[in-house]
N, C-alpha and C. Protein backbone atom coordinates (compact mmCIF):
# COMPACT_ATOMS: atom_id res chain seq x y z
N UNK A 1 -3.03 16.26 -30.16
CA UNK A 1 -4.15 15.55 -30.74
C UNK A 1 -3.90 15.39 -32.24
N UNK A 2 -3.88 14.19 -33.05
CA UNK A 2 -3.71 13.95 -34.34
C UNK A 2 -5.16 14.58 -34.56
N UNK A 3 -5.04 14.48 -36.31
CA UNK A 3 -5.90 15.29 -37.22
C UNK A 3 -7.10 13.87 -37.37
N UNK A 4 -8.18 14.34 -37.87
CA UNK A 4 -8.95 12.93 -37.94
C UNK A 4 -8.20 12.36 -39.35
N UNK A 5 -8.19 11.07 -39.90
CA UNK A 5 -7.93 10.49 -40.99
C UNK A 5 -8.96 9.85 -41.59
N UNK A 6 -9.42 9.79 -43.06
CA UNK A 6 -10.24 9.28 -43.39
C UNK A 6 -9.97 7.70 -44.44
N UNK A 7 -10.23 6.75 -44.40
CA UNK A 7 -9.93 5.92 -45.33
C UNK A 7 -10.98 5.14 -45.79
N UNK A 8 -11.37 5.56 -47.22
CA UNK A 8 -12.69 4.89 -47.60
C UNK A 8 -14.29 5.45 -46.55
N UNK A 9 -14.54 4.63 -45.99
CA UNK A 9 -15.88 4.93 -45.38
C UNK A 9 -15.64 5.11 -43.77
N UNK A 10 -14.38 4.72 -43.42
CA UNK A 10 -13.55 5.03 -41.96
C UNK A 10 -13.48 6.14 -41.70
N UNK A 11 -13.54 6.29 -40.33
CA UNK A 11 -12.69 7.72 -40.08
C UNK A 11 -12.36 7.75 -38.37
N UNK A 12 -11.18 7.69 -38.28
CA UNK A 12 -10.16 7.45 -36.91
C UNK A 12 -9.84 8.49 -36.16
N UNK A 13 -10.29 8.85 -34.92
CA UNK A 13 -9.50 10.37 -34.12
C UNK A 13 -8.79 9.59 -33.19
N UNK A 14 -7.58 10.03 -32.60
CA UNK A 14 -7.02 9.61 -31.15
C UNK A 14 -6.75 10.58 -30.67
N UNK A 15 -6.96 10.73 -29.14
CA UNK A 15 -6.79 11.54 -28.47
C UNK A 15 -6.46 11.22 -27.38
N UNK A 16 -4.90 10.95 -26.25
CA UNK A 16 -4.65 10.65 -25.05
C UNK A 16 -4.88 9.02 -25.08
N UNK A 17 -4.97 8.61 -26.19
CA UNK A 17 -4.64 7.09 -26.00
C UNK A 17 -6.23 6.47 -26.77
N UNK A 18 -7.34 7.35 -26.59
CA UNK A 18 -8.46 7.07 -27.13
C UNK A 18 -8.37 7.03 -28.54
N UNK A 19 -8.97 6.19 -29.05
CA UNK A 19 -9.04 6.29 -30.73
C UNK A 19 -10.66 5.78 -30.79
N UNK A 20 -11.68 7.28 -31.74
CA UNK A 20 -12.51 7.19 -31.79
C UNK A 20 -12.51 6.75 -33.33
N UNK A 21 -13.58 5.39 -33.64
CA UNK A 21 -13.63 5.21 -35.00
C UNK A 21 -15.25 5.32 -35.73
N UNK A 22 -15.31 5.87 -36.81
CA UNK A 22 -17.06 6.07 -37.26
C UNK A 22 -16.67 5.60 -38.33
N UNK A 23 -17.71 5.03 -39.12
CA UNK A 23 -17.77 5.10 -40.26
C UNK A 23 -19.01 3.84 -40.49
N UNK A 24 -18.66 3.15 -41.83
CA UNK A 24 -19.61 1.57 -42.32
C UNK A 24 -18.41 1.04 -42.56
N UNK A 25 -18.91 -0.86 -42.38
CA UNK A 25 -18.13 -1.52 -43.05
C UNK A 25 -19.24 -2.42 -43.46
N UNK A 26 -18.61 -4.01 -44.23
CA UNK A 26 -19.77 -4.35 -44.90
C UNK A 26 -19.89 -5.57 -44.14
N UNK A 27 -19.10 -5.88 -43.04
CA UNK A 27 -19.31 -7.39 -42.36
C UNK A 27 -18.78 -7.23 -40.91
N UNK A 28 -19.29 -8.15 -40.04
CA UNK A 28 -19.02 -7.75 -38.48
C UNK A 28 -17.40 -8.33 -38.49
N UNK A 29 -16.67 -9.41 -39.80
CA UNK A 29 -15.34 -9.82 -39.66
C UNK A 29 -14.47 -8.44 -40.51
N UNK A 30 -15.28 -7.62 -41.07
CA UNK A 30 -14.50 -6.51 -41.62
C UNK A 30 -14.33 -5.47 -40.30
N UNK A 31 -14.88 -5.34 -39.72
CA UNK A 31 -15.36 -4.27 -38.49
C UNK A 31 -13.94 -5.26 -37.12
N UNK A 32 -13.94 -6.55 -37.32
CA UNK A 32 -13.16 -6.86 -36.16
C UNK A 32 -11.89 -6.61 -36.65
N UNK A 33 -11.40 -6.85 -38.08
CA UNK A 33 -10.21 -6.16 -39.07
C UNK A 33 -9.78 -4.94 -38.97
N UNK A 34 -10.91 -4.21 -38.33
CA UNK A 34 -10.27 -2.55 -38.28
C UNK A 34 -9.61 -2.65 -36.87
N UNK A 35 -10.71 -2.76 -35.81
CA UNK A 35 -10.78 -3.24 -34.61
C UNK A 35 -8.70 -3.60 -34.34
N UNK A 36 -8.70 -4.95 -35.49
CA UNK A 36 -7.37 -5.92 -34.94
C UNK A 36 -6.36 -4.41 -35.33
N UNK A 37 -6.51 -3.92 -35.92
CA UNK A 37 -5.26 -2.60 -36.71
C UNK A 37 -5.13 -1.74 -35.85
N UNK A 38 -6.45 -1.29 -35.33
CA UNK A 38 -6.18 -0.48 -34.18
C UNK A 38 -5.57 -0.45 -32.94
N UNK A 39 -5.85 -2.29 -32.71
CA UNK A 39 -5.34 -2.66 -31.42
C UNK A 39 -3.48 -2.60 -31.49
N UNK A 40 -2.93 -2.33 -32.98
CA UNK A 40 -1.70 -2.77 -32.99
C UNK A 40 -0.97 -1.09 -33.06
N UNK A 41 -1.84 -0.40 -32.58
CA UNK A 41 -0.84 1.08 -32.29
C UNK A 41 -0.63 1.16 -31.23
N UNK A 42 0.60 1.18 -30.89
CA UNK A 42 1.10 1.67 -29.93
C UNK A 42 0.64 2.70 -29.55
N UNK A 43 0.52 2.57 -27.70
CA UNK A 43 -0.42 4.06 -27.30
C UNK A 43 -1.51 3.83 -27.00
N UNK A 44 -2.43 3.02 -27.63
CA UNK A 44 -4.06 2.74 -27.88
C UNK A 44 -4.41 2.61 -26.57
N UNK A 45 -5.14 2.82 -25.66
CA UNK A 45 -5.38 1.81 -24.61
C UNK A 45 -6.85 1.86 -24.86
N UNK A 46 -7.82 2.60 -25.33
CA UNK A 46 -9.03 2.57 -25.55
C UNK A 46 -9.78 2.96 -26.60
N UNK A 47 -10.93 2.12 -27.16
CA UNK A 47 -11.61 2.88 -28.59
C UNK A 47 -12.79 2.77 -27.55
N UNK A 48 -13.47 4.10 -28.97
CA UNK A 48 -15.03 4.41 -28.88
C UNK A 48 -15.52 4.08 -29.79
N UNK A 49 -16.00 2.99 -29.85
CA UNK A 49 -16.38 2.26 -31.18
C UNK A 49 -18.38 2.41 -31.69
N UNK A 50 -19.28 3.39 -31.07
CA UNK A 50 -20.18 3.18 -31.01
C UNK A 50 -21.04 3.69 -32.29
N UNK A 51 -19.84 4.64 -33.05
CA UNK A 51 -20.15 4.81 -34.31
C UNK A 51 -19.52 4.04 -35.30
N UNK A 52 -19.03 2.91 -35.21
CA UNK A 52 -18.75 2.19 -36.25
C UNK A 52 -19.89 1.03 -36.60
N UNK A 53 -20.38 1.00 -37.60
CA UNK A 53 -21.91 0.11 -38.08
C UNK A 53 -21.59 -0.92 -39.30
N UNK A 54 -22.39 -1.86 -38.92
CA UNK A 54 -22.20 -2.48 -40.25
C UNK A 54 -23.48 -2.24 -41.05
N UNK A 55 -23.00 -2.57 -42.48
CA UNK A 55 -23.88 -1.94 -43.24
C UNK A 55 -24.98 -3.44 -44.11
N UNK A 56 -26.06 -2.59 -43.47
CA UNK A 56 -27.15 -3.88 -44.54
C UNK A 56 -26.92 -3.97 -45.74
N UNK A 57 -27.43 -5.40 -45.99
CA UNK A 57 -27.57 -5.30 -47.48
C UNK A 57 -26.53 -6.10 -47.93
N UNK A 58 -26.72 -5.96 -49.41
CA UNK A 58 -25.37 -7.21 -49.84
C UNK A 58 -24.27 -7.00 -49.52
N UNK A 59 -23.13 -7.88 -49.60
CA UNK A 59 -21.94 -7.39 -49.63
C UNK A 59 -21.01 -7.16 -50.90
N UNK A 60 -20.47 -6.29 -50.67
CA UNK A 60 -19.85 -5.80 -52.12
C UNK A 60 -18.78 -6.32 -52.07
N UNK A 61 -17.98 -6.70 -51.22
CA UNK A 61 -16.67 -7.67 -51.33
C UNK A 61 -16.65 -8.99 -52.42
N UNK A 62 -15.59 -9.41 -53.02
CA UNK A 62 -15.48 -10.54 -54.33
C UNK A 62 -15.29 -11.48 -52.98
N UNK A 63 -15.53 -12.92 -53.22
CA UNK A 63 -15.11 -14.14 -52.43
C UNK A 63 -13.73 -13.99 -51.76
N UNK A 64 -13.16 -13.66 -52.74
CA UNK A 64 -11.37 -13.42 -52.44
C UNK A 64 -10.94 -12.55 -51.11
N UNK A 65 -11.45 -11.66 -51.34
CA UNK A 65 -11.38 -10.27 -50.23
C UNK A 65 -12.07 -11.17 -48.73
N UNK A 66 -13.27 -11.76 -49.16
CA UNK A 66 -13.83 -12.50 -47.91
C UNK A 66 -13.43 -13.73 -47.39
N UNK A 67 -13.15 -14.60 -48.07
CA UNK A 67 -11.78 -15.06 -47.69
C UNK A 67 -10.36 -15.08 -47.42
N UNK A 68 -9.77 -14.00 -47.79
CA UNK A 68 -9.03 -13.29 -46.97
C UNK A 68 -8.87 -12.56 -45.81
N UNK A 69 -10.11 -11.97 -45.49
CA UNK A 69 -10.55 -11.35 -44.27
C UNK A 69 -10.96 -12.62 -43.23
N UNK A 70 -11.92 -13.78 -43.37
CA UNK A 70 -11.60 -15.16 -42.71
C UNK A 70 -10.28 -15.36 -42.13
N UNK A 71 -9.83 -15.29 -43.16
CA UNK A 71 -8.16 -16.52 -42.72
C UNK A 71 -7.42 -15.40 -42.02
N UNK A 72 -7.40 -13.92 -41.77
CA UNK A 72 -6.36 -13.39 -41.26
C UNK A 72 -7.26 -12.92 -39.89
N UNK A 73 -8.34 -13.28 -40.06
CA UNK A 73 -9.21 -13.67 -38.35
C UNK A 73 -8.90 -14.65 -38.18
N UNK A 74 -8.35 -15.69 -38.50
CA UNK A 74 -8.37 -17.06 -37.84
C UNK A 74 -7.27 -16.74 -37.40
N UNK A 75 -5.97 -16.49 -38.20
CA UNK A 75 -4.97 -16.77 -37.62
C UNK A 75 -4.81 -15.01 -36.35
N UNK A 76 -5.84 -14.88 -36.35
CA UNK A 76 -5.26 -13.26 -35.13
C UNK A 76 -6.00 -14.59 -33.60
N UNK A 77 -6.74 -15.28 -34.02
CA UNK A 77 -7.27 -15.71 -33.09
C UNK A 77 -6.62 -17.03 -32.14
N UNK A 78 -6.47 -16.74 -30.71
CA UNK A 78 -5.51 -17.74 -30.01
C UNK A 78 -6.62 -19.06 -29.77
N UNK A 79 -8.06 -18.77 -29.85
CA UNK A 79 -8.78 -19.77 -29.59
C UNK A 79 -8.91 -21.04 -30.70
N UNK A 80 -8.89 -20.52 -31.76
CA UNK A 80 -8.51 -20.82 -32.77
C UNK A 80 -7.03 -21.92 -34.07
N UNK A 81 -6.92 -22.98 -33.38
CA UNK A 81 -6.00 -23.15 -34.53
C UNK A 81 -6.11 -23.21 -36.10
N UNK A 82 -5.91 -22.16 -36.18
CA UNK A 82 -6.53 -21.52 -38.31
C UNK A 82 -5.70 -22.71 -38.87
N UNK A 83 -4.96 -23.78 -38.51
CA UNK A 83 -4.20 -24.41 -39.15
C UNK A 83 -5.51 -25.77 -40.06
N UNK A 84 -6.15 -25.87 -39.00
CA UNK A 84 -7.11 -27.22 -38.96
C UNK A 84 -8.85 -26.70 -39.53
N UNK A 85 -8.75 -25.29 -40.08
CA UNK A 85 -9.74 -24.69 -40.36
C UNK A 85 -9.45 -24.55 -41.92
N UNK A 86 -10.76 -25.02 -42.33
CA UNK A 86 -10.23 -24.77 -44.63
C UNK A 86 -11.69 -24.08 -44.70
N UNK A 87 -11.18 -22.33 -45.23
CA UNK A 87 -11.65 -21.58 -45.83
C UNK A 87 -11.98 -21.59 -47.24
């Protein structure tokens, strides 16, 4: 069993393939960003995602950060051609 890890307001356990994640983030496209990272460990086959929340209230992210977080959802997305989409 890995150790829990904390990053910022995150915090990740895996155990047997489970990866439990808690914490806040500040947008439901920041929350699918953790989501896409997680999906890319090898091993993963399941999260418990029921403590991860988004958080009311403003967002503290600059435009930049949120448009960056946009465009690297567009392009994770197959439904999506991010090519024909202007952020």
């Amino acid at each position: 069993m890995l150790q829990p890890v904390a990053i910022n307001d995150l915090r990740a356990t895996a155990a047997d393939g489970v990866v439990t994640v808690s914490g806040v983030v500040q947008s439901w496209a920041e929350k699918q960003l953790v989501l896409r990272v997680l999906q890319g460990v090898r091993g993963v086959t399941t999260f418990v995602t029921e403590r991860l929340t988004i958080r009311e209230g403003d967002i503290l992210n600059s435009d930049e950060e949120i448009t960056t977080q946009i465009r690297e959802l567009l392009d994770w997305d197959i439904r999506v051609n991010s090519a024909l989409v202007e952020v």
